[in-house]
C-alpha atoms as a PDB file:
ATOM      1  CA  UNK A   1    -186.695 112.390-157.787  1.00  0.00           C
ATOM      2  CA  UNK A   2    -190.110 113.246-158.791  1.00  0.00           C
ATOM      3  CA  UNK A   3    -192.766 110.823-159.698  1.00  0.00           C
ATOM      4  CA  UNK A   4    -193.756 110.768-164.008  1.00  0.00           C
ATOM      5  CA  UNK A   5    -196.919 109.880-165.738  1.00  0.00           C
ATOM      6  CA  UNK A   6    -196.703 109.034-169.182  1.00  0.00           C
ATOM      7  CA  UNK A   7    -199.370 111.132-171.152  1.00  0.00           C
ATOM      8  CA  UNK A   8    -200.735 108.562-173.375  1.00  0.00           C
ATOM      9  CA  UNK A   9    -202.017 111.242-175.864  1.00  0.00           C
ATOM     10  CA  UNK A  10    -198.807 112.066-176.874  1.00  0.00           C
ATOM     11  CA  UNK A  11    -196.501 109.631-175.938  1.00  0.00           C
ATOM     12  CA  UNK A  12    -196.719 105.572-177.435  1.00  0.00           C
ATOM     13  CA  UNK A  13    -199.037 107.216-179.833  1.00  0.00           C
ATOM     14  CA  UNK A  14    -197.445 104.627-182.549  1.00  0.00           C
ATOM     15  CA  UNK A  15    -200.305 102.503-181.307  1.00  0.00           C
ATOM     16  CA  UNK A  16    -203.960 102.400-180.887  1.00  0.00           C
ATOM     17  CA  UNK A  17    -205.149 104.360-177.058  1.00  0.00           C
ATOM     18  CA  UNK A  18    -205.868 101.237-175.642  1.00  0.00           C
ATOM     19  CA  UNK A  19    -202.850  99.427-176.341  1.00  0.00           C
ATOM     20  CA  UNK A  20    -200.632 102.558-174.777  1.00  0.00           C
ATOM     21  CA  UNK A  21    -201.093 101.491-171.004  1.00  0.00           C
ATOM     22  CA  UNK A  22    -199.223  98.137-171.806  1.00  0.00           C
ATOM     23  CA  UNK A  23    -196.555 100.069-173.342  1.00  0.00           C
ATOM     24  CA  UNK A  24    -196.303 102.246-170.764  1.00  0.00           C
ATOM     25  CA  UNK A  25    -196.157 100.071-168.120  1.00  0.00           C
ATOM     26  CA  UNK A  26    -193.385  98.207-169.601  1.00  0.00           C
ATOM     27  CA  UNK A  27    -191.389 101.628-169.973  1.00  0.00           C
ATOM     28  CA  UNK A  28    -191.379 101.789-166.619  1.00  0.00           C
ATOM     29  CA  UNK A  29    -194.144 104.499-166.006  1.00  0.00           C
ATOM     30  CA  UNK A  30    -196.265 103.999-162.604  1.00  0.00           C
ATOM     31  CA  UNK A  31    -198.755 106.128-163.571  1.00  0.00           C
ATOM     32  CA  UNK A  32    -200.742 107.990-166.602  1.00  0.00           C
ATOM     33  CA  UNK A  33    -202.732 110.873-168.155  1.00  0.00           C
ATOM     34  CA  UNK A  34    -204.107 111.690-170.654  1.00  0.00           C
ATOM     35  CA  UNK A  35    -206.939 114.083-172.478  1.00  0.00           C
ATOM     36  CA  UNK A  36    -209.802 112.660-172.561  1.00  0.00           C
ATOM     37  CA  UNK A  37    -211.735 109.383-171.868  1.00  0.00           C
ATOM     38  CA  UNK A  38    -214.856 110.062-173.165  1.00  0.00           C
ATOM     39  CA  UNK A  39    -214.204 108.286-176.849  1.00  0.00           C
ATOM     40  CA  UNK A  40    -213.765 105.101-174.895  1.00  0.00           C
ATOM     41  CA  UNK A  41    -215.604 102.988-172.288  1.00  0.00           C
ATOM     42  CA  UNK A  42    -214.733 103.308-168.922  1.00  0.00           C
ATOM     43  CA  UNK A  43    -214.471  99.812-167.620  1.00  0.00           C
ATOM     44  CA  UNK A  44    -212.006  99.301-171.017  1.00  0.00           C
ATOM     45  CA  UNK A  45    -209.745 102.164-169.521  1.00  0.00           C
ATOM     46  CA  UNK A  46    -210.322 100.859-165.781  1.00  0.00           C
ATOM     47  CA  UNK A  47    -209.290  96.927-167.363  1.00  0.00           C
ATOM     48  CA  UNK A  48    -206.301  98.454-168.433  1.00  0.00           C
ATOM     49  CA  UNK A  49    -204.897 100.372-165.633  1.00  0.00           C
ATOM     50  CA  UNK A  50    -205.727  97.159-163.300  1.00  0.00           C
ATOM     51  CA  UNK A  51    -204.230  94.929-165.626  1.00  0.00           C
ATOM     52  CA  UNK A  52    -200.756  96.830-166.243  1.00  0.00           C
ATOM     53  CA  UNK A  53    -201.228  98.395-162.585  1.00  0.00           C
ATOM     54  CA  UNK A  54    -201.106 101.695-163.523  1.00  0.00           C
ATOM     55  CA  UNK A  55    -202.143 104.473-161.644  1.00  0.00           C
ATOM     56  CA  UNK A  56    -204.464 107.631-163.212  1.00  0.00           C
ATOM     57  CA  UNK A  57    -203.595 110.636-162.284  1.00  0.00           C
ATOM     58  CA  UNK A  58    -205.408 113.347-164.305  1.00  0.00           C
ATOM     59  CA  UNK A  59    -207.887 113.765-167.130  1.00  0.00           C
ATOM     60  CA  UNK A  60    -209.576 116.700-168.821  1.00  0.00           C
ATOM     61  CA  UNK A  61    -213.344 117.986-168.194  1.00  0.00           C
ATOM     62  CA  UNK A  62    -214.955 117.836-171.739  1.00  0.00           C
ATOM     63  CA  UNK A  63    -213.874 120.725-174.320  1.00  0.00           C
ATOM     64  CA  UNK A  64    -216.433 121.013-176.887  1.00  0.00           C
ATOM     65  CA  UNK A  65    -215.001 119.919-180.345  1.00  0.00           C
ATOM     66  CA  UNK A  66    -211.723 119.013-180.388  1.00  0.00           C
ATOM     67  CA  UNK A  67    -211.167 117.803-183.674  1.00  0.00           C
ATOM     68  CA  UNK A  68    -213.159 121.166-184.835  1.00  0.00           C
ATOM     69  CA  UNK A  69    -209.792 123.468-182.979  1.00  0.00           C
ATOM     70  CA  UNK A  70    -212.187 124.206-179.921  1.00  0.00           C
ATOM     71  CA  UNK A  71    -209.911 123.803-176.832  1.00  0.00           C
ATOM     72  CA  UNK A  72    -212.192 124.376-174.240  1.00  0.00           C
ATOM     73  CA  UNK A  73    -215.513 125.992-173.168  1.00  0.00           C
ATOM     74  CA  UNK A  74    -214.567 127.323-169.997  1.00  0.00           C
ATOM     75  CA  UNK A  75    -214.804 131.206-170.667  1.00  0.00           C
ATOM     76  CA  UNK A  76    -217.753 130.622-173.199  1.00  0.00           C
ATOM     77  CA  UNK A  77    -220.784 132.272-172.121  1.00  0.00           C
ATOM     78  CA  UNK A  78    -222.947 130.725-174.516  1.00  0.00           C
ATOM     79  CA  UNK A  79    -222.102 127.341-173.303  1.00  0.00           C
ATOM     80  CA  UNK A  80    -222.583 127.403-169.776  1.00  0.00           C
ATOM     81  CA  UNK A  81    -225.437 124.395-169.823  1.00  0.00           C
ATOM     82  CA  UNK A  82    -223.179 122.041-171.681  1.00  0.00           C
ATOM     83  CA  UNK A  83    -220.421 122.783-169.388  1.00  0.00           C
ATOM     84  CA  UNK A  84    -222.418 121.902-166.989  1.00  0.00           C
ATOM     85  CA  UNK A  85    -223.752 118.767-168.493  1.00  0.00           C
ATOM     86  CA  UNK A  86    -219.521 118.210-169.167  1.00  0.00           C
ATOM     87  CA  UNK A  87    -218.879 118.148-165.300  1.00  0.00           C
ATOM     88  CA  UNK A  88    -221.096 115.787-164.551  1.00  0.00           C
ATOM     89  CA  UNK A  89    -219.877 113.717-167.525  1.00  0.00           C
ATOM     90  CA  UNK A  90    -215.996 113.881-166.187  1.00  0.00           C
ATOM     91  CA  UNK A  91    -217.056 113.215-162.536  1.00  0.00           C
ATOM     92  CA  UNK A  92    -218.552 109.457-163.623  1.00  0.00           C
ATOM     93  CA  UNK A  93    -215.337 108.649-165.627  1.00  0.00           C
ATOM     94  CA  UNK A  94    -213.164 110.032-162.611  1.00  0.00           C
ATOM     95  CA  UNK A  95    -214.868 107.434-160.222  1.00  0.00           C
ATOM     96  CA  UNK A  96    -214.993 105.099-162.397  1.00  0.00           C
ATOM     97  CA  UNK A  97    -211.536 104.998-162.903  1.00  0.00           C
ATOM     98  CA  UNK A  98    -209.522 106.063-159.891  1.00  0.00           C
ATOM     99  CA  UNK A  99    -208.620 109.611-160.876  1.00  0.00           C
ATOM    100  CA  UNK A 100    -208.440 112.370-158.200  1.00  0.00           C
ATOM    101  CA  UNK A 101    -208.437 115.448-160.279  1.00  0.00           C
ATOM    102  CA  UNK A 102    -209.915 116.628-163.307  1.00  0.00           C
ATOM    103  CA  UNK A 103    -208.889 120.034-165.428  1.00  0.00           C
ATOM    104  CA  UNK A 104    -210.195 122.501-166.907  1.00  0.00           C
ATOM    105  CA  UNK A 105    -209.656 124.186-170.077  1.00  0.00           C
ATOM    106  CA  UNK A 106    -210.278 127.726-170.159  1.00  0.00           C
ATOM    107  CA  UNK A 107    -210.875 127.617-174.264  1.00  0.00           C
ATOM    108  CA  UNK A 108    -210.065 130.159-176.741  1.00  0.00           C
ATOM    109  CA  UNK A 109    -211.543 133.924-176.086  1.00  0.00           C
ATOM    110  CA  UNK A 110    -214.542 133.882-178.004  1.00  0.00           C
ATOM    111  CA  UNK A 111    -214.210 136.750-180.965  1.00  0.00           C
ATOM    112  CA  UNK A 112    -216.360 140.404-179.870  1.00  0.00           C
ATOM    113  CA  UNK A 113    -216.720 139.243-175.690  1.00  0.00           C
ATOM    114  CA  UNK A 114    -215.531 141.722-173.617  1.00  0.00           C
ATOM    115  CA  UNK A 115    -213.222 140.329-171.428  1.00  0.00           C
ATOM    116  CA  UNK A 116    -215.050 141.137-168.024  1.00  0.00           C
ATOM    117  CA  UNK A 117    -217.743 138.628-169.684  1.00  0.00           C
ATOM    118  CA  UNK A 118    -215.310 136.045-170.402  1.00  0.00           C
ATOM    119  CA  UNK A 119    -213.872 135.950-166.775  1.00  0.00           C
ATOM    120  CA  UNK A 120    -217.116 136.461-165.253  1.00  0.00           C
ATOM    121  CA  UNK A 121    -218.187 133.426-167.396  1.00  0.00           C
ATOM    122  CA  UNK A 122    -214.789 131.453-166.745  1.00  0.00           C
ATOM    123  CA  UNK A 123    -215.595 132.369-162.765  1.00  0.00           C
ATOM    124  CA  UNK A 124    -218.882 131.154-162.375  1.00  0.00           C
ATOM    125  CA  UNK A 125    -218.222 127.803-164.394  1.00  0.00           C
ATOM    126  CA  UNK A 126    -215.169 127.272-162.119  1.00  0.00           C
ATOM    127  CA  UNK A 127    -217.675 128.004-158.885  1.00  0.00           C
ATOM    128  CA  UNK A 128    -219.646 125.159-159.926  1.00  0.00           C
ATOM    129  CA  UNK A 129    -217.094 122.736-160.906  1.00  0.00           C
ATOM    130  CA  UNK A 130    -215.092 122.956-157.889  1.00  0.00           C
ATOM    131  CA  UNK A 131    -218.305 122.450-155.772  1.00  0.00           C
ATOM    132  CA  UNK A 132    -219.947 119.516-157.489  1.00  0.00           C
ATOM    133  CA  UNK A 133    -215.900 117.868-157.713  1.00  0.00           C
ATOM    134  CA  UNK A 134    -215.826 118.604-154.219  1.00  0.00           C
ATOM    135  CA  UNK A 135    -218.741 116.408-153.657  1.00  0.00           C
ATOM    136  CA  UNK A 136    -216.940 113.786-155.056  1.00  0.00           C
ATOM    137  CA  UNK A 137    -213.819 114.390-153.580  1.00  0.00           C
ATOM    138  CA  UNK A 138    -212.128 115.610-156.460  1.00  0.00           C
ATOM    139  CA  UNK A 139    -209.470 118.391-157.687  1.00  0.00           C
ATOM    140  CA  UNK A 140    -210.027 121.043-160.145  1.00  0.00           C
ATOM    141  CA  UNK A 141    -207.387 122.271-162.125  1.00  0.00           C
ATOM    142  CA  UNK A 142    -206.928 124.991-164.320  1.00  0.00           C
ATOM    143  CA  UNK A 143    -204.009 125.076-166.765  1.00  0.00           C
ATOM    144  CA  UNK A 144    -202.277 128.450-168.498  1.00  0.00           C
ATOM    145  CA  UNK A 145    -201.648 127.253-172.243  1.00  0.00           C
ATOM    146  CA  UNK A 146    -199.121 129.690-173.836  1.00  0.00           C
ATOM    147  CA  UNK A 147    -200.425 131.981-176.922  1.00  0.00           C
ATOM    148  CA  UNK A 148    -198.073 130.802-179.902  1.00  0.00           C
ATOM    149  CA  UNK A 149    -199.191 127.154-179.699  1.00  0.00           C
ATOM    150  CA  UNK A 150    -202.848 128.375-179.228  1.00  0.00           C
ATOM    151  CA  UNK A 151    -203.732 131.610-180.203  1.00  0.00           C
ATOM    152  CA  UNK A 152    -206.411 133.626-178.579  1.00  0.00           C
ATOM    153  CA  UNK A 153    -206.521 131.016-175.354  1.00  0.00           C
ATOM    154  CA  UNK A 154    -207.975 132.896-172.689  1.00  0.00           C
ATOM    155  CA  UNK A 155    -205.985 131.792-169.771  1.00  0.00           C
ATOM    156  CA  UNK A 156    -201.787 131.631-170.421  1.00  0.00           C
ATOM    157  CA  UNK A 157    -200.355 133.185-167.286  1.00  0.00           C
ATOM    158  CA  UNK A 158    -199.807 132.220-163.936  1.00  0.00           C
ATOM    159  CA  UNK A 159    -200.634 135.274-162.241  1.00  0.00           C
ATOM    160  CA  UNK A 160    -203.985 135.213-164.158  1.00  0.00           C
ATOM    161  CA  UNK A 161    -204.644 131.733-162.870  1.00  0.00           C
ATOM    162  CA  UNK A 162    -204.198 132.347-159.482  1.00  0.00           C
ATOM    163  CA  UNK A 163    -206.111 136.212-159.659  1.00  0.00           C
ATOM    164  CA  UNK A 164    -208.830 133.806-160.993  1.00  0.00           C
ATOM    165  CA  UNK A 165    -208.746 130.962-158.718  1.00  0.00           C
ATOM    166  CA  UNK A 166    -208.782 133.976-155.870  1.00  0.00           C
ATOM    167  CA  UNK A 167    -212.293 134.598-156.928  1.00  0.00           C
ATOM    168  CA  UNK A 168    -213.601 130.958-157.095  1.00  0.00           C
ATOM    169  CA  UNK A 169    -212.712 130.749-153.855  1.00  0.00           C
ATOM    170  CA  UNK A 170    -212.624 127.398-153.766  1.00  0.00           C
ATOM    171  CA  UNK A 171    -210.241 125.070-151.765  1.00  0.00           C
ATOM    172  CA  UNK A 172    -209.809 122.457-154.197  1.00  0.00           C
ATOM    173  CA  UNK A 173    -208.818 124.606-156.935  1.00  0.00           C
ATOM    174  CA  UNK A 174    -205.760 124.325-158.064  1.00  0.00           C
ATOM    175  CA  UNK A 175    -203.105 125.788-160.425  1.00  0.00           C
ATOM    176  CA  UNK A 176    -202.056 122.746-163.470  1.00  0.00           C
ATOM    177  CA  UNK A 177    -198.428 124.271-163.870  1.00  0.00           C
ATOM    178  CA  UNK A 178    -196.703 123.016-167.217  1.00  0.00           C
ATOM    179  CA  UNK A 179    -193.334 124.001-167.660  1.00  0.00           C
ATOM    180  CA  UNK A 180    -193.415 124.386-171.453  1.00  0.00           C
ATOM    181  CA  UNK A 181    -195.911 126.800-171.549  1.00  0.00           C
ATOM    182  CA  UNK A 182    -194.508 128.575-168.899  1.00  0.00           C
ATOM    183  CA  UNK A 183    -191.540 128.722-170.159  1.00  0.00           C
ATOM    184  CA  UNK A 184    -192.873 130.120-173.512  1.00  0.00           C
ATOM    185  CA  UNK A 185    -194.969 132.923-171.661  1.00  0.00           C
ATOM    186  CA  UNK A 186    -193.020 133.587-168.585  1.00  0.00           C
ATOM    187  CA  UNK A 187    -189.886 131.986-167.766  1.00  0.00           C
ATOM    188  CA  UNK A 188    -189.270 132.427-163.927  1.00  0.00           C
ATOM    189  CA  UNK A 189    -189.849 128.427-163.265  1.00  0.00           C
ATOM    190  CA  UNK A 190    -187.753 127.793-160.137  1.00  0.00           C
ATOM    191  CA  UNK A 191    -188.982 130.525-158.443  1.00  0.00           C
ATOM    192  CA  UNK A 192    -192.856 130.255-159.810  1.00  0.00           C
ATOM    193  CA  UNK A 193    -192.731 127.013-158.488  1.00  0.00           C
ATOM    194  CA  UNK A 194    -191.131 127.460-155.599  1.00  0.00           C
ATOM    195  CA  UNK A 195    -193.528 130.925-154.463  1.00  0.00           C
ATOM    196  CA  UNK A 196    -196.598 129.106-155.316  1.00  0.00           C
ATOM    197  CA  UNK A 197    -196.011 125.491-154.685  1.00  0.00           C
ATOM    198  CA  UNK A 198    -198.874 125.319-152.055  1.00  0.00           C
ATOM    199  CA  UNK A 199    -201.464 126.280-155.416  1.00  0.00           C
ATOM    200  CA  UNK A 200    -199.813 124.104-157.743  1.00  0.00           C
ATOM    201  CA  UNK A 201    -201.817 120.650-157.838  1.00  0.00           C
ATOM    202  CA  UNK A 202    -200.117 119.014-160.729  1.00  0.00           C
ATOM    203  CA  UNK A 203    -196.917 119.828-163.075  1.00  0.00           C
ATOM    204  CA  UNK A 204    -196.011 119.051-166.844  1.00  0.00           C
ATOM    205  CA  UNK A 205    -193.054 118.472-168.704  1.00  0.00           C
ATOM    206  CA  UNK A 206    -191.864 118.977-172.555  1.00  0.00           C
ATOM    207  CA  UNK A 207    -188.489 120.712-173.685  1.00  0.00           C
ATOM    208  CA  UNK A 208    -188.317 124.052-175.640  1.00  0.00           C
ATOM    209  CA  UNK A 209    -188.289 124.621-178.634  1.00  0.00           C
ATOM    210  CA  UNK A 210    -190.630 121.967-180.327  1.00  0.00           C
ATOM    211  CA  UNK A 211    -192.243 120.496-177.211  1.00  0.00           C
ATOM    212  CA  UNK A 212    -190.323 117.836-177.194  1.00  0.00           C
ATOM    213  CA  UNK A 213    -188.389 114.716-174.273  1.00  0.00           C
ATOM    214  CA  UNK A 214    -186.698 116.552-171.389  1.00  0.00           C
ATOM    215  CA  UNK A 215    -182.843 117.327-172.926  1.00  0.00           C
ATOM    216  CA  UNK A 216    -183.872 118.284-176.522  1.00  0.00           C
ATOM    217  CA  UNK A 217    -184.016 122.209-175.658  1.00  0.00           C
ATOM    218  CA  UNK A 218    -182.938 124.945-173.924  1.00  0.00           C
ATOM    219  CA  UNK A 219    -184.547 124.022-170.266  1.00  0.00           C
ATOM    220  CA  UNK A 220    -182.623 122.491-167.531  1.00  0.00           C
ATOM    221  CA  UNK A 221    -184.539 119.329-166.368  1.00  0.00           C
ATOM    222  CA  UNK A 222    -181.491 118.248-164.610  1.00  0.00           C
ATOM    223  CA  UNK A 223    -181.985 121.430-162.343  1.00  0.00           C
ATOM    224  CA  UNK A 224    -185.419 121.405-162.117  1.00  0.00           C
ATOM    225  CA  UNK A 225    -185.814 117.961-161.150  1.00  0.00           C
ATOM    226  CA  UNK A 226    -183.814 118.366-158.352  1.00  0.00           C
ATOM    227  CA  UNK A 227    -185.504 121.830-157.648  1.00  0.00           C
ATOM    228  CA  UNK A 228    -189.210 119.816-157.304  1.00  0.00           C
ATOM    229  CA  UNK A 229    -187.141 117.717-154.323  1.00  0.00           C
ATOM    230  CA  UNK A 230    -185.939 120.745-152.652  1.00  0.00           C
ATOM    231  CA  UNK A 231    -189.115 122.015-152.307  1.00  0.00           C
ATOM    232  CA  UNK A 232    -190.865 119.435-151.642  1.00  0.00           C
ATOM    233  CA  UNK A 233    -193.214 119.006-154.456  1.00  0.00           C
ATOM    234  CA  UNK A 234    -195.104 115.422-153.989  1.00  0.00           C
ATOM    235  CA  UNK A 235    -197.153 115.233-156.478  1.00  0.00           C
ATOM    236  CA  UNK A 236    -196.675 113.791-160.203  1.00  0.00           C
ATOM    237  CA  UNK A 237    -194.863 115.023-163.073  1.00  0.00           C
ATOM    238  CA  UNK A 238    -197.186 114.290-166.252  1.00  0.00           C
ATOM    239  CA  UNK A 239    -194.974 113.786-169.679  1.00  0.00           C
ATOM    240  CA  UNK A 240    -196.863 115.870-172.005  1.00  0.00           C
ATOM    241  CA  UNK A 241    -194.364 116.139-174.777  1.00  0.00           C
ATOM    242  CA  UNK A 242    -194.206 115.021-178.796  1.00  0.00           C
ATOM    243  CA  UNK A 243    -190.931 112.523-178.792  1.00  0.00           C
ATOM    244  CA  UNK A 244    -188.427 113.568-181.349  1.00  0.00           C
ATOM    245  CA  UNK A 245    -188.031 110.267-182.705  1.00  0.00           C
ATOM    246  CA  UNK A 246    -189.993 107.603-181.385  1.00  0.00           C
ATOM    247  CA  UNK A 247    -191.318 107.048-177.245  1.00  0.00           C
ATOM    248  CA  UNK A 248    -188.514 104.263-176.585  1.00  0.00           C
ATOM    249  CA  UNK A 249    -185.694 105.998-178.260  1.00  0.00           C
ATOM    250  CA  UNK A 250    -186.656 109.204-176.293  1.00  0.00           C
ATOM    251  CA  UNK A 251    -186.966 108.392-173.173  1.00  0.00           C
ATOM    252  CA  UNK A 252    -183.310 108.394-172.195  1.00  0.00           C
ATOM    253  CA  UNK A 253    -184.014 111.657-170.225  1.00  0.00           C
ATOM    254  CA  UNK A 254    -186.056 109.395-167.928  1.00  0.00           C
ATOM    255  CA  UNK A 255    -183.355 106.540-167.162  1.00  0.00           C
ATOM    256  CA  UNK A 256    -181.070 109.394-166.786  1.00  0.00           C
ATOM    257  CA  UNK A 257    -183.439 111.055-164.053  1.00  0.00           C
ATOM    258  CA  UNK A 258    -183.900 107.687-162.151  1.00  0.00           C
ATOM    259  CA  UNK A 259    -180.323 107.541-161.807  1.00  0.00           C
END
């Protein structure tokens, strides 16, 4: 059975951030993700997971303005210096707190950028995260996000992300592979996984339609779950999904899993 992480941006969100880890833990959860850290100090978070012995397993490199609709700078070649600045930034909360892999948001295409720009942009910032994570011995990730939840995001194939991380070059680059958006975009999720396991660092979970718990759509978590076993996928599972009805009530899927 795979291993899940409770993403405590979506899920327990009926209380304050903080608070989440305690709920989590007493769902069950061994681990957590989430977006970002960088509203909160990080010996808070780090009190947290020590105190409800919880283990991190993934946070995003800084995205420009969330709360604005910016998701992500990656492919923004005006913003290449505060990218920069945003690497740094992640790899001090990532030691701080435990975490062994970081990703990156590609961002939304900016409007009237030729697309050779934008990659060559996305490229370069990728060369230079890998190597100054790989000084700390950290992942990178990079994450397709499928078009109809965000429109004009830059990166929302698989293919693309590995063409890309081709070009980085880098050896601790890897694919973020989340089944609901590929799903939406691509389908193919056995055998995507399965072909490219090797370049997948780190998988996500929500049902579709909605984005909601494992069981509320048309995707067969039963299957799949068993599929990651098979092939011997060791890594987490992170539960990046909106519950239908409340956290608790929804996470029947999970008891179900665990047998």
């Amino acid at each position: 059975m795979p291993r899940f992480a409770a993403n405590l941006t979506m899920l327990f969100n009926e209380v304050p951030f903080l608070d989440r880890f305690e709920q989590a833990a007493a769902a069950g959860f061994d681990a957590v993700e989430f977006l970002f850290p960088y509203a909160f100090d990080a010996g808070d978070i780090r009190q947290r997971l020590q105190q409800h012995r919880l283990q991190l397993v993934l946070h995003n490199l800084p995205a420009g303005d969330w709360d604005a609709g910016e998701r992500g700078i990656g492919c923004h070649p005006d913003r290449a210096a505060e990218f920069r600045d945003g690497v740094g930034r992640a790899i001090t909360y990532a030691k701080a707190l435990g975490v062994g892999q970081l990703n990156c948001l590609a961002g939304k295409a900016p409007p009237g950028v030729a697309d050779a720009v934008l990659r060559k942009t996305f490229v370069d910032n990728l060369k230079y995260a890998a190597a100054e994570l790989g000084k700390a011995d950290l992942r990178l990730l990079i994450e397709p996000i499928n078009s109809y939840d965000i429109p004009g995001f830059y990166l929302t194939r698989t293919a693309q992300a590995l063409a890309i991380l081709d070009e980085v070059g880098a050896d601790n680059a890897f694919v973020q592979y989340d089944i609901y958006h590929a799903q939406r975009m691509e389908g193919e999720l056995a055998a995507t996984l399965q072909k490219h396991l090797a370049r997948i660092g780190h998988v996500q979970l929500a049902d579709n339609p909605g984005r909601n718990e494992p069981g509320s759509g048309e995707i067969n978590y039963d299957f799949l779950f068993a599929h990651l076993d098979r092939i011997g996928y060791g890594g987490w599972v992170g539960c990046e999904y909106k519950p239908g009805a409340g956290t608790v009530a929804g996470l029947g899927w999970l008891r179900r899993a665990r047998g």
